[in-house]
Protein backbone atom coordinates (compact mmCIF):
# COMPACT_ATOMS: atom_id res chain seq x y z
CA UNK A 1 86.44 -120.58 78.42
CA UNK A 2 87.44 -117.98 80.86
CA UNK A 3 87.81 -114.45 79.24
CA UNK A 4 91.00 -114.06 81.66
CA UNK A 5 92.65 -116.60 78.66
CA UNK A 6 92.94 -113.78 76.41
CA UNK A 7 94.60 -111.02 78.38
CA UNK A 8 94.25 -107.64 76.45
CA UNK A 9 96.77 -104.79 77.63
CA UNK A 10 95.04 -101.40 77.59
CA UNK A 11 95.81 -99.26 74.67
CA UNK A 12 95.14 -95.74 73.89
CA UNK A 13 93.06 -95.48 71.03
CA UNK A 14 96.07 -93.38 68.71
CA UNK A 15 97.52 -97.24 69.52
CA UNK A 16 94.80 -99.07 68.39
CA UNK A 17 94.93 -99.33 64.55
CA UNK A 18 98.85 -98.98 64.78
CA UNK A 19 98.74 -102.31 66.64
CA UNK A 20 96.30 -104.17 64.62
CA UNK A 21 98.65 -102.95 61.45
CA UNK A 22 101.73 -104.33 63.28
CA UNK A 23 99.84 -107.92 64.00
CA UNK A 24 99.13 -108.32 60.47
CA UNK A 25 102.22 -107.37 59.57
CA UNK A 26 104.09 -109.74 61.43
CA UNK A 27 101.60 -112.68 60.51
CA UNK A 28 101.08 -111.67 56.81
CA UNK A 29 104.66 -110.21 55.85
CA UNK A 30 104.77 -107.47 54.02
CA UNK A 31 102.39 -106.72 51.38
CA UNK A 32 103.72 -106.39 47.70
CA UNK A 33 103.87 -102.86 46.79
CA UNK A 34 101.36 -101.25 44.67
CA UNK A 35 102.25 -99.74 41.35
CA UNK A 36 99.79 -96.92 40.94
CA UNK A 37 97.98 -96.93 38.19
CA UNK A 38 96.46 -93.05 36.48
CA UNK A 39 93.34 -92.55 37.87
CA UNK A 40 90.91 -93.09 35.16
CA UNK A 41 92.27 -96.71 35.01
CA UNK A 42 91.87 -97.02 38.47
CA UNK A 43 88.24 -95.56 38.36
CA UNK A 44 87.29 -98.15 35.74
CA UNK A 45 88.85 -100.93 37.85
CA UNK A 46 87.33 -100.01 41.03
CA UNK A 47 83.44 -99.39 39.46
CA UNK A 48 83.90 -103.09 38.35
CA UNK A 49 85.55 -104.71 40.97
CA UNK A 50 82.33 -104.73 43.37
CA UNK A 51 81.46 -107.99 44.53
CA UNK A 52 84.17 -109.45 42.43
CA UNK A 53 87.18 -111.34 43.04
CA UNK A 54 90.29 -109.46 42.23
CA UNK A 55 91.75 -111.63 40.27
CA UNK A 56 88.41 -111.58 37.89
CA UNK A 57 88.29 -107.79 37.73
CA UNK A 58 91.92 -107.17 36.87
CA UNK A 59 91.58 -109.76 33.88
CA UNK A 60 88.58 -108.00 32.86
CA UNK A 61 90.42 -104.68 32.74
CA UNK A 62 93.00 -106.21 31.05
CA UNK A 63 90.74 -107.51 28.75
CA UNK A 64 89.10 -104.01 27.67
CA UNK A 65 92.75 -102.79 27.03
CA UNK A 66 93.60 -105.64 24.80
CA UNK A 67 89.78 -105.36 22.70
CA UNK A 68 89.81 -101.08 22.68
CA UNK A 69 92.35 -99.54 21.56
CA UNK A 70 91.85 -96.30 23.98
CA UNK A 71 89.39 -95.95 26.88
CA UNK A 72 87.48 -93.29 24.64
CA UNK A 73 86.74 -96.26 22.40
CA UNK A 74 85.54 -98.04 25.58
CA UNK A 75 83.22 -95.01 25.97
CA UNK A 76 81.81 -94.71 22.68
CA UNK A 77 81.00 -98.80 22.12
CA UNK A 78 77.44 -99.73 22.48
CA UNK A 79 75.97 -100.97 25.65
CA UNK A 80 76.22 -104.54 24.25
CA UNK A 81 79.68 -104.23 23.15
CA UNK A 82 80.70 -103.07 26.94
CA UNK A 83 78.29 -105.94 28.41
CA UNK A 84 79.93 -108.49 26.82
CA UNK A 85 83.26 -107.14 27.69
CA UNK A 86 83.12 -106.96 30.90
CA UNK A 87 80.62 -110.34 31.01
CA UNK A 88 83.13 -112.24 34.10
CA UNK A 89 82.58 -109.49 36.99
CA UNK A 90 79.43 -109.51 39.01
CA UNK A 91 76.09 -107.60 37.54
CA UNK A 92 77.43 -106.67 33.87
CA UNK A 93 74.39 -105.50 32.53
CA UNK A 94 74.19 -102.78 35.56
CA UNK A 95 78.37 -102.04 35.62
CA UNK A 96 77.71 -101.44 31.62
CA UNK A 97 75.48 -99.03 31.89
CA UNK A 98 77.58 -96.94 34.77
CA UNK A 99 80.76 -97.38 32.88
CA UNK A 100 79.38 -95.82 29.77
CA UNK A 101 77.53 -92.91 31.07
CA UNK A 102 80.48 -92.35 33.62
CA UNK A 103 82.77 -92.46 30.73
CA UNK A 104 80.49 -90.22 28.83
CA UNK A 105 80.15 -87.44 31.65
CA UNK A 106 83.62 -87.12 32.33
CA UNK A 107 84.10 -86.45 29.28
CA UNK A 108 81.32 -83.64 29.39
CA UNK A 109 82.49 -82.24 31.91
CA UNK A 110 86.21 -81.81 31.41
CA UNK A 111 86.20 -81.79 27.59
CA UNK A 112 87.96 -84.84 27.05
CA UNK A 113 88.39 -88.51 28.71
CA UNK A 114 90.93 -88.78 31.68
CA UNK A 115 90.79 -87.89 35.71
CA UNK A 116 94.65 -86.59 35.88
CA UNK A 117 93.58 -83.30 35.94
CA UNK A 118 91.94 -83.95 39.64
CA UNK A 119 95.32 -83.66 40.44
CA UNK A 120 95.12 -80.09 41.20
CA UNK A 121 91.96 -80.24 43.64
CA UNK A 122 91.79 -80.82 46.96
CA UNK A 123 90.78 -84.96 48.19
CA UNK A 124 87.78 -83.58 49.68
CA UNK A 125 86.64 -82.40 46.16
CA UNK A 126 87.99 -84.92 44.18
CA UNK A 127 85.66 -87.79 46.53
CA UNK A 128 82.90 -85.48 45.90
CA UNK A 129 83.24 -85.02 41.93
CA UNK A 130 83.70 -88.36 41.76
CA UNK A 131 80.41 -89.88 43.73
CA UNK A 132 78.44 -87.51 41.23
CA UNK A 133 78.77 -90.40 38.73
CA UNK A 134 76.26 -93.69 38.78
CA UNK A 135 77.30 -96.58 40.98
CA UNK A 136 80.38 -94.52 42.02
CA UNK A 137 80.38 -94.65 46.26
CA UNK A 138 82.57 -93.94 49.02
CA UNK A 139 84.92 -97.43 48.56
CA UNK A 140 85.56 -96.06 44.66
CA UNK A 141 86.54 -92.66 45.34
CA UNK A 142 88.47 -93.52 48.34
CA UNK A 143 90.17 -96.06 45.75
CA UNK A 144 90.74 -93.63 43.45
CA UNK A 145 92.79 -90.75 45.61
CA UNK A 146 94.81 -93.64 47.59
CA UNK A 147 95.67 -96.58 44.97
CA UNK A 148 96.38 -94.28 41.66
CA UNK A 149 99.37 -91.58 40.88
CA UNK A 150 97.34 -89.10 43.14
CA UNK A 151 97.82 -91.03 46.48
CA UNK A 152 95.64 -88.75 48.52
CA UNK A 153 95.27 -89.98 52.45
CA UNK A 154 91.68 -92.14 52.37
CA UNK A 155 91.15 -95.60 53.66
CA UNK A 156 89.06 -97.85 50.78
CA UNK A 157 86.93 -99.33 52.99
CA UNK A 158 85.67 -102.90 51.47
CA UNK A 159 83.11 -106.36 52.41
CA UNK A 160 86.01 -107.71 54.23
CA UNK A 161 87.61 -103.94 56.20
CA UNK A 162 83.60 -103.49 57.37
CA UNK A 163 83.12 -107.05 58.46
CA UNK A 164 86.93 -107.48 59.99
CA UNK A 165 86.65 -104.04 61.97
CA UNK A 166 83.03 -104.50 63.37
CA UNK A 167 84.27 -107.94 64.82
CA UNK A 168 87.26 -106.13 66.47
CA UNK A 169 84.38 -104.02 67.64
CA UNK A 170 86.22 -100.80 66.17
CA UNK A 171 82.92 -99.95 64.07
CA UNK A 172 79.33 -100.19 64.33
CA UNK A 173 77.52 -101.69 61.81
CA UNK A 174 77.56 -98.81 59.33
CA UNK A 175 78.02 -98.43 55.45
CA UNK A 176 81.49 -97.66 53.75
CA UNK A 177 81.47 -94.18 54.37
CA UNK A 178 80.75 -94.32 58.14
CA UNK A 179 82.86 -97.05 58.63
CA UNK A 180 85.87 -94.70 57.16
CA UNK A 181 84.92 -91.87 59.11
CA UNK A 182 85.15 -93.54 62.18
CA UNK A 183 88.39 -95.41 61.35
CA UNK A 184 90.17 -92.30 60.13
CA UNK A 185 89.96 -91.05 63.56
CA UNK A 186 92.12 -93.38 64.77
CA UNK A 187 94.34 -92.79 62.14
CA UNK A 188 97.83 -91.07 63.09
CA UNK A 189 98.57 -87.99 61.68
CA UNK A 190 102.10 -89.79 60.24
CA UNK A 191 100.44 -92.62 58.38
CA UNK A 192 101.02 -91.82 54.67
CA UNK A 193 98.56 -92.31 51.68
CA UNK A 194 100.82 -95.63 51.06
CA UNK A 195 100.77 -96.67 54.48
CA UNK A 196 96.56 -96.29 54.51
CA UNK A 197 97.15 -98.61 50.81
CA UNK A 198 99.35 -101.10 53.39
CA UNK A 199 96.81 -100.89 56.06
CA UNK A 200 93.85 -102.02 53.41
CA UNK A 201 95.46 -104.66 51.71
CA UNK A 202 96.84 -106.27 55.33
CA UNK A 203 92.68 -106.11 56.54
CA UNK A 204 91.69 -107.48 53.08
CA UNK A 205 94.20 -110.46 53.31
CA UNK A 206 93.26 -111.18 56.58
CA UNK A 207 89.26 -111.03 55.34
CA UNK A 208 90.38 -113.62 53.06
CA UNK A 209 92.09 -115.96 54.79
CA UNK A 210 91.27 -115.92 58.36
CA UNK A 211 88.46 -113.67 59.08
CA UNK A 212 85.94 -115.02 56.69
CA UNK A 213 82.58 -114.79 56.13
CA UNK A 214 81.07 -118.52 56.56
CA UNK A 215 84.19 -120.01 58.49
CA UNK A 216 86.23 -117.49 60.27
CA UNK A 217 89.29 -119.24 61.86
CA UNK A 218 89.56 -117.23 65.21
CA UNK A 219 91.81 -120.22 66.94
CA UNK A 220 94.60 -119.11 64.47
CA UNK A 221 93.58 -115.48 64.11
CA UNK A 222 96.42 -113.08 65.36
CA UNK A 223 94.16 -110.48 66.41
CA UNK A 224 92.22 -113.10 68.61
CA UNK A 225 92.96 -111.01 72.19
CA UNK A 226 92.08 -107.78 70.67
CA UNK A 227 88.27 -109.25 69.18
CA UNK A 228 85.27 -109.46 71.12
CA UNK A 229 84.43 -111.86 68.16
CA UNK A 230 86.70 -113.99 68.01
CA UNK A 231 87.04 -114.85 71.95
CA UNK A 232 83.25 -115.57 72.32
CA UNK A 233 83.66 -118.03 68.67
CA UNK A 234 86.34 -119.89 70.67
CA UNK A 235 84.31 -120.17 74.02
CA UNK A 236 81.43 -121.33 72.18
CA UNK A 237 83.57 -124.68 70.06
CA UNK A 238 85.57 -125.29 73.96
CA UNK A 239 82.10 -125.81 75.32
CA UNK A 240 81.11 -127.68 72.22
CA UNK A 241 84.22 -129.88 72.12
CA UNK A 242 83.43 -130.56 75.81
């Protein structure tokens, strides 16, 4: 197929993730809101949601609320107790052991167990405290600032943001961090911490059901004239089909 098919007007690049945003907007409606959670919660959530489906993680978490009655009981169970707990997300044995001594340094460190008072710090600080603490990256702390009551400007930067924005040819092939870096450049200035919460959970949905991993659907993709990707997948099944 002729690349002419897929005419793609020149943008500036301030345009560029505005555009994508406004794509997936108008194909995915607008996402349900988010209703922050305090950040501790959120950094439990987030150091167990790798590699698991959200659905699984958030009944995990709600699981540990229902079996300990406070999150310092959480910290002070035995390694066993917290395995079994948290048995339905990916690598349990590993997430155990990070939760814990996570739990445990926090507590060191600030006296007592919660994150609100990183309220008070700047979100460069906060990112850094928090990727001090075992299995804790760039995707958890960015998680942290944007989805909970602090809603600090950061882009969470997930499996499905790195693999949907390296087809669209916005990123290299880079970890988390990198991958945000690059993307927050193109960021404008206006976009609020719950408009960068908007723009991940509009890339997400679209990881999910379009841009897949096995069986991306690029014939029904919305972004198809903007993705090197996609236009060479649909050149490749026209010759096939031919």
């Amino acid at each position: 197929m002729n690349d002419s098919l897929f005419p793609k007007p020149p943008r500036e690049p301030d345009d560029q993730l505005p555009h994508i945003h406004r794509l997936l907007l108008g194909y995915y409606g607008q996402p349900k809101p988010r209703e922050p959670w305090d950040p501790l919660k959120q950094f439990i959530y987030s150091l167990l949601s790798s590699r698991t489906k959200t659905e699984t993680t958030h009944q995990v978490v709600r699981h540990l609320q229902r079996q300990f009655a406070s999150w310092d009981d959480l910290r002070d169970a035995s390694l066993k107790e917290i395995e079994d707990a948290i048995r339905d997300v990916t690598f349990p044995d590993q997430k155990a052991v990070q939760l814990k001594s996570s739990l445990q340094q926090i507590t060191h460190r600030y006296g007592k167990l919660t994150l609100d008072f990183l309220a008070q710090y700047r979100t460069d600080k906060i990112r850094a405290w928090l990727e001090q603490f075992p299995g804790v990256g760039s995707k958890t702390s960015a998680a942290v600032v944007n989805f909970s009551t602090l809603r600090r400007r950061a882009l969470c930067v997930d499996s499905h943001h790195l693999r949907v924005t390296q087809r669209l040819g916005l990123t290299p092939r880079a970890d988390a961090a990198t991958t945000e870096e690059r993307l927050m450049r193109l960021v404008p200035e206006t976009w609020t911490a719950e408009m960068l919460d908007e723009h991940h959970s509009l890339i997400k949905l679209h990881g999910q059901r379009l841009c897949t991993f096995t069986d991306p659907r690029c014939t029904d993709c919305p972004l198809l004239r903007l993705c090197p990707f996609g236009k060479k997948q649909v050149t490749k099944s026209d010759i096939a089909a031919s």
